[in-house]
PDB file of N, CA and C in Angstrom:
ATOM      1  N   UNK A   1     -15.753  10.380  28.937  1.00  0.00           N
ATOM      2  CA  UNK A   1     -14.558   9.607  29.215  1.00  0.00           C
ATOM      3  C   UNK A   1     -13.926   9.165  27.895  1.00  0.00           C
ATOM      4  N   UNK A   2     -12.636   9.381  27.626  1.00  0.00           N
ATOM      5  CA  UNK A   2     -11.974   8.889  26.578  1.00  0.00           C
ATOM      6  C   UNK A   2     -11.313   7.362  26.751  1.00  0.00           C
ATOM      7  N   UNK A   3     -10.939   7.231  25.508  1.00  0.00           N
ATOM      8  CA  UNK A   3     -10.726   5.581  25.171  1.00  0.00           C
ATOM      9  C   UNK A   3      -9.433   5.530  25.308  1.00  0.00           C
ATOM     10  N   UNK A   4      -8.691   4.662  25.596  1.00  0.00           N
ATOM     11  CA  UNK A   4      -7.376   4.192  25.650  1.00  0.00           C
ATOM     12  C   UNK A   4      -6.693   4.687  24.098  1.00  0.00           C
ATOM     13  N   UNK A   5      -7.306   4.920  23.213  1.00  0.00           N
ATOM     14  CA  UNK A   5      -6.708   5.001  22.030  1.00  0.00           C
ATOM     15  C   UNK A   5      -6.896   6.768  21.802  1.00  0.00           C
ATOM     16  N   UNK A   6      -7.781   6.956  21.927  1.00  0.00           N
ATOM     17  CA  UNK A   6      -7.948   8.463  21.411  1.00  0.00           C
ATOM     18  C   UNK A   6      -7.037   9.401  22.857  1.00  0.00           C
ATOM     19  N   UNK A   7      -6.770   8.554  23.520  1.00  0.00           N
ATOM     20  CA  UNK A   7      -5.684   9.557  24.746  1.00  0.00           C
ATOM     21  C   UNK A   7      -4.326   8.857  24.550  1.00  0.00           C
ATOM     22  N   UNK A   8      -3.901   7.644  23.790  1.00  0.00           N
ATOM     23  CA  UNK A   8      -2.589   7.684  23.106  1.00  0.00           C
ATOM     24  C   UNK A   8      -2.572   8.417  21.641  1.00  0.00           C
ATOM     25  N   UNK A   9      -3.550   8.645  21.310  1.00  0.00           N
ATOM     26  CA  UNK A   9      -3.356   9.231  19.953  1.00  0.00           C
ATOM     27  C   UNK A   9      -2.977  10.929  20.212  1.00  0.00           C
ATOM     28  N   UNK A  10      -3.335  10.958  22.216  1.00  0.00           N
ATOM     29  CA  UNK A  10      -3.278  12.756  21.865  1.00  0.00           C
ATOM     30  C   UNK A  10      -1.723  12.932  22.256  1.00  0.00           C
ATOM     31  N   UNK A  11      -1.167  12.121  23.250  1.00  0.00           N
ATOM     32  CA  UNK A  11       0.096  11.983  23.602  1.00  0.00           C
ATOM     33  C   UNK A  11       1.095  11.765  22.096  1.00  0.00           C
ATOM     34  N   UNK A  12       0.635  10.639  21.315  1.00  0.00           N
ATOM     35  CA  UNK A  12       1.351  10.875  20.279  1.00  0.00           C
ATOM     36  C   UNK A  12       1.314  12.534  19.384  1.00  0.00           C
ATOM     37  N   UNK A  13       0.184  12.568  19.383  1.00  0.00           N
ATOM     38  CA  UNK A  13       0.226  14.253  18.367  1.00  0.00           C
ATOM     39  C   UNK A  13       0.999  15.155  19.470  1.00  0.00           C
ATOM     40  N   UNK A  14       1.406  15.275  20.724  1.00  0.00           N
ATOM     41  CA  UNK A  14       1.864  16.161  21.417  1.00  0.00           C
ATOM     42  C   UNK A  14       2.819  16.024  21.100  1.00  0.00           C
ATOM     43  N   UNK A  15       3.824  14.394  21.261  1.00  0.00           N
ATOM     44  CA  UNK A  15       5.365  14.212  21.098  1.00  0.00           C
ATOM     45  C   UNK A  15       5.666  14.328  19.392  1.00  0.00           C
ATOM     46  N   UNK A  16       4.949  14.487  18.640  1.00  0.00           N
ATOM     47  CA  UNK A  16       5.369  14.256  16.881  1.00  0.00           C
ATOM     48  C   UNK A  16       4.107  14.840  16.285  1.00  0.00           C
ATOM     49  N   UNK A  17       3.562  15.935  16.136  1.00  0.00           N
ATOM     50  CA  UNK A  17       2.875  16.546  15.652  1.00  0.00           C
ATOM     51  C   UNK A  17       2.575  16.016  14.320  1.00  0.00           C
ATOM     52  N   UNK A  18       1.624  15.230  13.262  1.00  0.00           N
ATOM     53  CA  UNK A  18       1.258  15.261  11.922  1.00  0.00           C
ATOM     54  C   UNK A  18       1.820  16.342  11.102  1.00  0.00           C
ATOM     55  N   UNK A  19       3.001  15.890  10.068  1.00  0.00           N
ATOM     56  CA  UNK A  19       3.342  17.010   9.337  1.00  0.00           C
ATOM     57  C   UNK A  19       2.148  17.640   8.237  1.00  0.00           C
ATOM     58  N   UNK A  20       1.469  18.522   8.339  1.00  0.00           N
ATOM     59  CA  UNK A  20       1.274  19.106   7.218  1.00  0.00           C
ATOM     60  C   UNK A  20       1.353  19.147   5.955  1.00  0.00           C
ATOM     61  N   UNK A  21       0.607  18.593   5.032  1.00  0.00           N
ATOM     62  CA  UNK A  21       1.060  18.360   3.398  1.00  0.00           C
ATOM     63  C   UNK A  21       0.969  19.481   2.948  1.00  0.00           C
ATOM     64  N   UNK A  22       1.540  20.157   2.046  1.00  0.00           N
ATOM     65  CA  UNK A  22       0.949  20.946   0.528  1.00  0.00           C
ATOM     66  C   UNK A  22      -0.121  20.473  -0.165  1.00  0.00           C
ATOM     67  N   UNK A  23      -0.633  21.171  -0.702  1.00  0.00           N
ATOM     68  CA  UNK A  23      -1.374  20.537  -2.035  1.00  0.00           C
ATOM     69  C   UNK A  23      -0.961  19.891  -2.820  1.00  0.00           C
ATOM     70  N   UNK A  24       0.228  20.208  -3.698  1.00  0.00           N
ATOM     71  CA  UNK A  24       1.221  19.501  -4.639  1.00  0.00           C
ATOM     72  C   UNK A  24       1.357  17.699  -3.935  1.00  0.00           C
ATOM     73  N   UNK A  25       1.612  17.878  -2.364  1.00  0.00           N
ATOM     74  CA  UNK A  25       2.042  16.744  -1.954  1.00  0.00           C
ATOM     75  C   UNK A  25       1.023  15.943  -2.005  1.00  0.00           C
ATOM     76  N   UNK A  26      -0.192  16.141  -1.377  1.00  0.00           N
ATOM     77  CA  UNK A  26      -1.630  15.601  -1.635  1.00  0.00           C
ATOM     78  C   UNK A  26      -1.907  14.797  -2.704  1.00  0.00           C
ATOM     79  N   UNK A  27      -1.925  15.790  -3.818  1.00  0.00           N
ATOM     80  CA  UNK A  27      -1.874  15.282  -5.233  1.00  0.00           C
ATOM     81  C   UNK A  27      -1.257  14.114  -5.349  1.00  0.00           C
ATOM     82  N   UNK A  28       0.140  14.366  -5.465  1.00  0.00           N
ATOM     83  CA  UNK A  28       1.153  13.266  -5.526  1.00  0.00           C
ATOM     84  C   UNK A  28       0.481  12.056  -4.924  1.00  0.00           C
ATOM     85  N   UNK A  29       0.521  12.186  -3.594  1.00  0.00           N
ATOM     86  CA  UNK A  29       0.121  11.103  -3.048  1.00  0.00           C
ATOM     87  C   UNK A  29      -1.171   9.853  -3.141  1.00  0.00           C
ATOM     88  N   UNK A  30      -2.233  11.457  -3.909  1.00  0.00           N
ATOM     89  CA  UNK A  30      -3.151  10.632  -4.667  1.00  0.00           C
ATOM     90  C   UNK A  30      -3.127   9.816  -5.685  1.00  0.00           C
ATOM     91  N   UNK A  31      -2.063  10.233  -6.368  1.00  0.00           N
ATOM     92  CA  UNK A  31      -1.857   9.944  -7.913  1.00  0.00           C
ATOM     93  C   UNK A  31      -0.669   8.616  -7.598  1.00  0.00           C
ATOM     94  N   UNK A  32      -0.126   8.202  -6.824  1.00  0.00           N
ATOM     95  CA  UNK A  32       0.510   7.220  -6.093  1.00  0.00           C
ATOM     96  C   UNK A  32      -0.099   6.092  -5.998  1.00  0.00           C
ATOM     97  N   UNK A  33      -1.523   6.607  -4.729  1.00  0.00           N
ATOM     98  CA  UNK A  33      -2.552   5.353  -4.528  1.00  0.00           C
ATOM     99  C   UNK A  33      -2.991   4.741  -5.728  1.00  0.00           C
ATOM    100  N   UNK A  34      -3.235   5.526  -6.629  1.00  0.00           N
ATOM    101  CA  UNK A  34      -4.248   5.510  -8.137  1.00  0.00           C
ATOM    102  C   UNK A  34      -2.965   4.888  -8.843  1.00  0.00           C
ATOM    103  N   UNK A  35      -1.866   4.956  -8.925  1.00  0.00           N
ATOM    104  CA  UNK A  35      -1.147   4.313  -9.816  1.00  0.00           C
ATOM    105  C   UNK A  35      -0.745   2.428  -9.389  1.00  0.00           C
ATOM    106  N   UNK A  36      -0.483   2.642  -8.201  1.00  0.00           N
ATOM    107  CA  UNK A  36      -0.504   1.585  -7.228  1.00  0.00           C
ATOM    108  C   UNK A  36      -1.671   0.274  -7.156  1.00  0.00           C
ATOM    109  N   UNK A  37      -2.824   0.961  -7.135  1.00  0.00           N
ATOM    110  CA  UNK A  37      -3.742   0.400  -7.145  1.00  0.00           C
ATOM    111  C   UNK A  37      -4.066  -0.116  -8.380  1.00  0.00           C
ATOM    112  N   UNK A  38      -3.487   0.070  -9.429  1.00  0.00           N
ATOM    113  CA  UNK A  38      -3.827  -0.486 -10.872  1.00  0.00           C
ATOM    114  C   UNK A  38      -2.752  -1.160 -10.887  1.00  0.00           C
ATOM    115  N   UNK A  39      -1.699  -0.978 -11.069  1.00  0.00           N
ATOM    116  CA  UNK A  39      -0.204  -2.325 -10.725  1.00  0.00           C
ATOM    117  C   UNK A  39      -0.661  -3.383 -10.352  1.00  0.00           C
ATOM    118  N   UNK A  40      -1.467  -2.856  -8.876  1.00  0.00           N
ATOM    119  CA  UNK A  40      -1.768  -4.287  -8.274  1.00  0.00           C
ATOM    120  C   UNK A  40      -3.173  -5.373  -8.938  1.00  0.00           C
ATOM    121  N   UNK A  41      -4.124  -4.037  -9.077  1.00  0.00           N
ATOM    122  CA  UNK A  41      -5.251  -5.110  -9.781  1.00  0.00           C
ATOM    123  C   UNK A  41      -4.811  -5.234 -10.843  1.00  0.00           C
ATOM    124  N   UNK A  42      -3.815  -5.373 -11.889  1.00  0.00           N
ATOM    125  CA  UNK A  42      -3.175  -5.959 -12.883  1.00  0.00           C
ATOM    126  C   UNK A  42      -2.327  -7.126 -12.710  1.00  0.00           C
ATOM    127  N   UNK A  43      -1.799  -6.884 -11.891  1.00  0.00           N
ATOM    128  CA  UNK A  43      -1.140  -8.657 -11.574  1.00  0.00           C
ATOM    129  C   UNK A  43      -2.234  -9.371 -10.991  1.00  0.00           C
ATOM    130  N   UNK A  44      -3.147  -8.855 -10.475  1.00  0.00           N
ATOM    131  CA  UNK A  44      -3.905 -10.209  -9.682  1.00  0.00           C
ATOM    132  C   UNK A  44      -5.113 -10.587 -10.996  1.00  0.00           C
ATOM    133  N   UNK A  45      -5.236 -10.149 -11.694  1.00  0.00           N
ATOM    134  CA  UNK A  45      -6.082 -10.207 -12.770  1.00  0.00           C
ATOM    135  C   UNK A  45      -5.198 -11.228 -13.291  1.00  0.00           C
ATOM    136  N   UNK A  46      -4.029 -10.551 -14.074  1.00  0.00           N
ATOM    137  CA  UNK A  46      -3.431 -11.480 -14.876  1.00  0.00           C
ATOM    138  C   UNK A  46      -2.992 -12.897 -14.185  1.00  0.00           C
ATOM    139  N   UNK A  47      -2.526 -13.005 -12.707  1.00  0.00           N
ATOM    140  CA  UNK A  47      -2.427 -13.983 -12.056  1.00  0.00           C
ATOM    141  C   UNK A  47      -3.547 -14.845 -11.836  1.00  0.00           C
ATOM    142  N   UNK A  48      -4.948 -14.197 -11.492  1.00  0.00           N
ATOM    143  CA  UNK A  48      -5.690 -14.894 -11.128  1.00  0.00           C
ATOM    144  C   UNK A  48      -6.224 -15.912 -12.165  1.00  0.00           C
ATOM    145  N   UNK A  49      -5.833 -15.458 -13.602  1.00  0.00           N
ATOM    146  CA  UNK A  49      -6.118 -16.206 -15.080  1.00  0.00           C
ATOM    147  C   UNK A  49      -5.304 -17.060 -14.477  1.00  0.00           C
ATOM    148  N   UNK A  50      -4.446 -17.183 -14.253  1.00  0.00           N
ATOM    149  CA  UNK A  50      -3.567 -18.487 -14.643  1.00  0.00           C
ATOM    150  C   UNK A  50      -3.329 -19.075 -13.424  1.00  0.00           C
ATOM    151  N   UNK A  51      -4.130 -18.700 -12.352  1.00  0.00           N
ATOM    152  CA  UNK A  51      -4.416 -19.924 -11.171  1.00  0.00           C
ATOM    153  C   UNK A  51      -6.198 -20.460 -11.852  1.00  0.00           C
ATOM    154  N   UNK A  52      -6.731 -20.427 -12.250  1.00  0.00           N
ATOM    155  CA  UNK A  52      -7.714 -20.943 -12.608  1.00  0.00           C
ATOM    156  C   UNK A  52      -7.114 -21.715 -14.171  1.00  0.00           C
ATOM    157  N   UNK A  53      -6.678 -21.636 -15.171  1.00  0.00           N
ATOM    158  CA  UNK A  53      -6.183 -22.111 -15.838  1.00  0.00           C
ATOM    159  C   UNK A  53      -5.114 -23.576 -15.386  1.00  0.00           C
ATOM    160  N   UNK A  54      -4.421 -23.013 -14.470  1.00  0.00           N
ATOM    161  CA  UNK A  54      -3.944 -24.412 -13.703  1.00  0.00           C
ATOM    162  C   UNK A  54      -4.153 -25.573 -13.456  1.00  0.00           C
ATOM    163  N   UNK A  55      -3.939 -26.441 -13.833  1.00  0.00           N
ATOM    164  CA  UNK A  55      -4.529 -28.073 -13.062  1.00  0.00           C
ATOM    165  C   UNK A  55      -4.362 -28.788 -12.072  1.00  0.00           C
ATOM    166  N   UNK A  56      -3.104 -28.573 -11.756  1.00  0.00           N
ATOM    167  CA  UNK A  56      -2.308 -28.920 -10.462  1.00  0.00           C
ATOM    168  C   UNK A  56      -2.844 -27.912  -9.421  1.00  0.00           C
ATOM    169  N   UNK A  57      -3.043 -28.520  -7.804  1.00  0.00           N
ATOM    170  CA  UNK A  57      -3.074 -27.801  -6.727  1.00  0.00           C
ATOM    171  C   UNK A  57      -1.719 -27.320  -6.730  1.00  0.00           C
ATOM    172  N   UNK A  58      -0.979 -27.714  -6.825  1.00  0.00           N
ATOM    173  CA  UNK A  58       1.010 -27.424  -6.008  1.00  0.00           C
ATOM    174  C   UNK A  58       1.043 -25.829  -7.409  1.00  0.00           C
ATOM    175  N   UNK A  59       0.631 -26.339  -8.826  1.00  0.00           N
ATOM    176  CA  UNK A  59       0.770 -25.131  -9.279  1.00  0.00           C
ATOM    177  C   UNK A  59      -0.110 -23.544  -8.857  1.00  0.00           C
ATOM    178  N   UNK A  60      -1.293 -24.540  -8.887  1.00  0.00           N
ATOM    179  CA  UNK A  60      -2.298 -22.991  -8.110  1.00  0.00           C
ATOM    180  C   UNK A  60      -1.592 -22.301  -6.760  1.00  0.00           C
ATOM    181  N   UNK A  61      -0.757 -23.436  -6.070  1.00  0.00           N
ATOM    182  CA  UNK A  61      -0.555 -22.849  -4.655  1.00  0.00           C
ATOM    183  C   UNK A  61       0.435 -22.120  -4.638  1.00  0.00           C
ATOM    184  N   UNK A  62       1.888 -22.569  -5.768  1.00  0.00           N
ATOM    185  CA  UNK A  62       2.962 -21.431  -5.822  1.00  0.00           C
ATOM    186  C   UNK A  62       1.920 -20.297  -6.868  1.00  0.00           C
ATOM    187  N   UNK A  63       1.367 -20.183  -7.976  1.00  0.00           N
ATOM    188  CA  UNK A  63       0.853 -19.087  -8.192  1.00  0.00           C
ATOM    189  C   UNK A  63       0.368 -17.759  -6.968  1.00  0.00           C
ATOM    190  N   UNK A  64      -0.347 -18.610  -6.339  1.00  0.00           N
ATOM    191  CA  UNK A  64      -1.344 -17.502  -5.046  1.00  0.00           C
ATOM    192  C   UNK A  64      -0.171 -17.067  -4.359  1.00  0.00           C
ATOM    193  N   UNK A  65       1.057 -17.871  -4.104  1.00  0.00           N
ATOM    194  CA  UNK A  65       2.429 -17.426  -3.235  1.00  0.00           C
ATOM    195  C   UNK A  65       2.718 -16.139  -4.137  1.00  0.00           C
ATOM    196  N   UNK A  66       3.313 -15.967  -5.237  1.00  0.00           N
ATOM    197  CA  UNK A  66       3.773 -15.508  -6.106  1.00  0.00           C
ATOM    198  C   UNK A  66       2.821 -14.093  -6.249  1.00  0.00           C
ATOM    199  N   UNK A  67       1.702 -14.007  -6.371  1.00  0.00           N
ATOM    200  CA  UNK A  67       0.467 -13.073  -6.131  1.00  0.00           C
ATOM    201  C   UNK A  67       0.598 -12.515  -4.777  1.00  0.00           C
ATOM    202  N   UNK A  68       0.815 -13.017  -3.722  1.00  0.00           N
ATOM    203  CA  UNK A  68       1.075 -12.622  -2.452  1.00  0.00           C
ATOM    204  C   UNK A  68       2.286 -11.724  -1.900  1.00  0.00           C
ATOM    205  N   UNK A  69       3.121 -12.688  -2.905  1.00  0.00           N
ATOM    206  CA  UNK A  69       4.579 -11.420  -2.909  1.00  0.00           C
ATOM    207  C   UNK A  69       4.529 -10.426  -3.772  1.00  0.00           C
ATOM    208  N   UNK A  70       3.777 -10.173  -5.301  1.00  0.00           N
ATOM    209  CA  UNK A  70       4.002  -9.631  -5.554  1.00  0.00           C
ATOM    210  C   UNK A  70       2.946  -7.865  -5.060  1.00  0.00           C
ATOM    211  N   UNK A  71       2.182  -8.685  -4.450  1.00  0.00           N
ATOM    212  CA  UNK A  71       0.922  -7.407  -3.760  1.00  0.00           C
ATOM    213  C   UNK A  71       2.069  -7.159  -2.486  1.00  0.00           C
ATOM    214  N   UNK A  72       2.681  -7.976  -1.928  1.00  0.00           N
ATOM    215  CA  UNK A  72       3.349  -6.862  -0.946  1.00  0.00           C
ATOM    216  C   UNK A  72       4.770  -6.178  -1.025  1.00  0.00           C
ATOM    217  N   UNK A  73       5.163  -6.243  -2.608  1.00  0.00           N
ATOM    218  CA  UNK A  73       6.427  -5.839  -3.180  1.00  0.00           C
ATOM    219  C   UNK A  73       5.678  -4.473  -3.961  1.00  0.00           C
ATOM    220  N   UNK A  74       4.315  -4.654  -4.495  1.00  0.00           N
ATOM    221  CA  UNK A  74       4.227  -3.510  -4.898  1.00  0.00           C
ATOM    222  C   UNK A  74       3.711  -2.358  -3.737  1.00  0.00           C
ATOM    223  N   UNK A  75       3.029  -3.231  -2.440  1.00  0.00           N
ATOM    224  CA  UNK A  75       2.505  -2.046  -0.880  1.00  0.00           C
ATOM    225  C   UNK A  75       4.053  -1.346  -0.841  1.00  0.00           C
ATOM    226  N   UNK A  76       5.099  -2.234  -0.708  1.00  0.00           N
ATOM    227  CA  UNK A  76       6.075  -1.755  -0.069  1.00  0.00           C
ATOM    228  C   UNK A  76       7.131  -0.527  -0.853  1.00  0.00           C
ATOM    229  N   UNK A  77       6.897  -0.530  -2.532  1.00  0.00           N
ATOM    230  CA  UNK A  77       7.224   0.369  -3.041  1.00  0.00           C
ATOM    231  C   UNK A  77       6.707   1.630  -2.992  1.00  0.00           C
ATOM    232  N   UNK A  78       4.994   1.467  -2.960  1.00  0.00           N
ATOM    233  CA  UNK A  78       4.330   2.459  -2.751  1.00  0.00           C
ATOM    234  C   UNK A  78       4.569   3.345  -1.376  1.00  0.00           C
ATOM    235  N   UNK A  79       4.801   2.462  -0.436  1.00  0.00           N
ATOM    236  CA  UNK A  79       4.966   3.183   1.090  1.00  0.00           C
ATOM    237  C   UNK A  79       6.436   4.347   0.855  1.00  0.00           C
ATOM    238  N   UNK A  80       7.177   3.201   0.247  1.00  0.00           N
ATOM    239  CA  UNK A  80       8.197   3.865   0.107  1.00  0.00           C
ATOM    240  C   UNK A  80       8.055   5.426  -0.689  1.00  0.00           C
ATOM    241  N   UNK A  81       7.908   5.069  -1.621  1.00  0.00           N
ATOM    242  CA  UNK A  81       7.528   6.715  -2.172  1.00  0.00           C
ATOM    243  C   UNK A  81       6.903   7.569  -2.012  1.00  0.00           C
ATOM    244  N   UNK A  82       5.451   7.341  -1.153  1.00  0.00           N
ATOM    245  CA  UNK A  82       4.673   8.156  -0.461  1.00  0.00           C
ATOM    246  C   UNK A  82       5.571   8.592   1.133  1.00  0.00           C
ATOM    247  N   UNK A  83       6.333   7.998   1.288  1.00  0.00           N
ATOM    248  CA  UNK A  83       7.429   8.313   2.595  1.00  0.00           C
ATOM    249  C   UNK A  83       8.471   9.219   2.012  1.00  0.00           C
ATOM    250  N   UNK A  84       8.717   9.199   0.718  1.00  0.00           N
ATOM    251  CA  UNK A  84       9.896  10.345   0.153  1.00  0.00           C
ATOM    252  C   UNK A  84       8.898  11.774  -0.529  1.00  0.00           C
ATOM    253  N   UNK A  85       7.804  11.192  -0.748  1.00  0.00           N
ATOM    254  CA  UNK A  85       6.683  12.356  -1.271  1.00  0.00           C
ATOM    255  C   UNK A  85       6.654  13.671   0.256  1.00  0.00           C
ATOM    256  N   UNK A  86       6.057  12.479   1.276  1.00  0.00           N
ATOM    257  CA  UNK A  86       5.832  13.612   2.482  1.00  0.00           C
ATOM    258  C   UNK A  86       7.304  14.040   3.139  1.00  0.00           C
ATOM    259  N   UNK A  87       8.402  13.230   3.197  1.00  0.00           N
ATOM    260  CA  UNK A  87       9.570  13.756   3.562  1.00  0.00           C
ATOM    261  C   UNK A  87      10.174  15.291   2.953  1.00  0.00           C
ATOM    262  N   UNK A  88       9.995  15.474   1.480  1.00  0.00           N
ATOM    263  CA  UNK A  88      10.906  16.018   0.113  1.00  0.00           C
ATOM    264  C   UNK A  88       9.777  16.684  -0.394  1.00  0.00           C
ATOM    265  N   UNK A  89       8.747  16.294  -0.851  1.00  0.00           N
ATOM    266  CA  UNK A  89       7.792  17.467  -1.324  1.00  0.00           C
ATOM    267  C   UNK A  89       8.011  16.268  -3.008  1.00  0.00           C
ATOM    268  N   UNK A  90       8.935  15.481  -2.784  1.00  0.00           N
ATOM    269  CA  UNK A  90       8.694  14.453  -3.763  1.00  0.00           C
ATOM    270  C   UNK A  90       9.748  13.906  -4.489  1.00  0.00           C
TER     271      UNK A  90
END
């Protein structure tokens, strides 16, 4: 017996089939995560210095805000370009 999810997942692959990458695109996309992923553990490094350096709670708390936007300003660039990578070939 199948699960509620693995029999919407087959209805979805019926109506929108998974496009197919290249290799080239693969790559890319690896080299995306890997670039991405250092952006981000670079601001939270350098951020996280200077929420511990802080004295004030109100300053630690806009810091962690500021860390928060900037981890989902850099997800959202990344999506973005991994969405023009598999669209375009890049």
């Amino acid at each position: 017996m199948k699960t509620s999810y693995e029999l919407a997942m087959e209805r979805l692959n019926k109506s929108a089939p998974p496009a197919k990458l290249s290799d080239a695109q693969k790559k890319e996309l690896a080299e995306l995560d890997s670039k991405y992923a250092a952006k981000i553990a670079e601001r939270e490094i350098a951020l996280n210095s200077e929420i511990a350096k802080a004295s004030e709670r109100e300053q630690q708390k806009t810091l962690r805000e500021q860390l928060a936007i900037d981890r989902r300003k850099l997800q959202s660039e990344l999506e973005d370009k991994k969405e023009r990578v598999r669209k375009t070939g890049k």
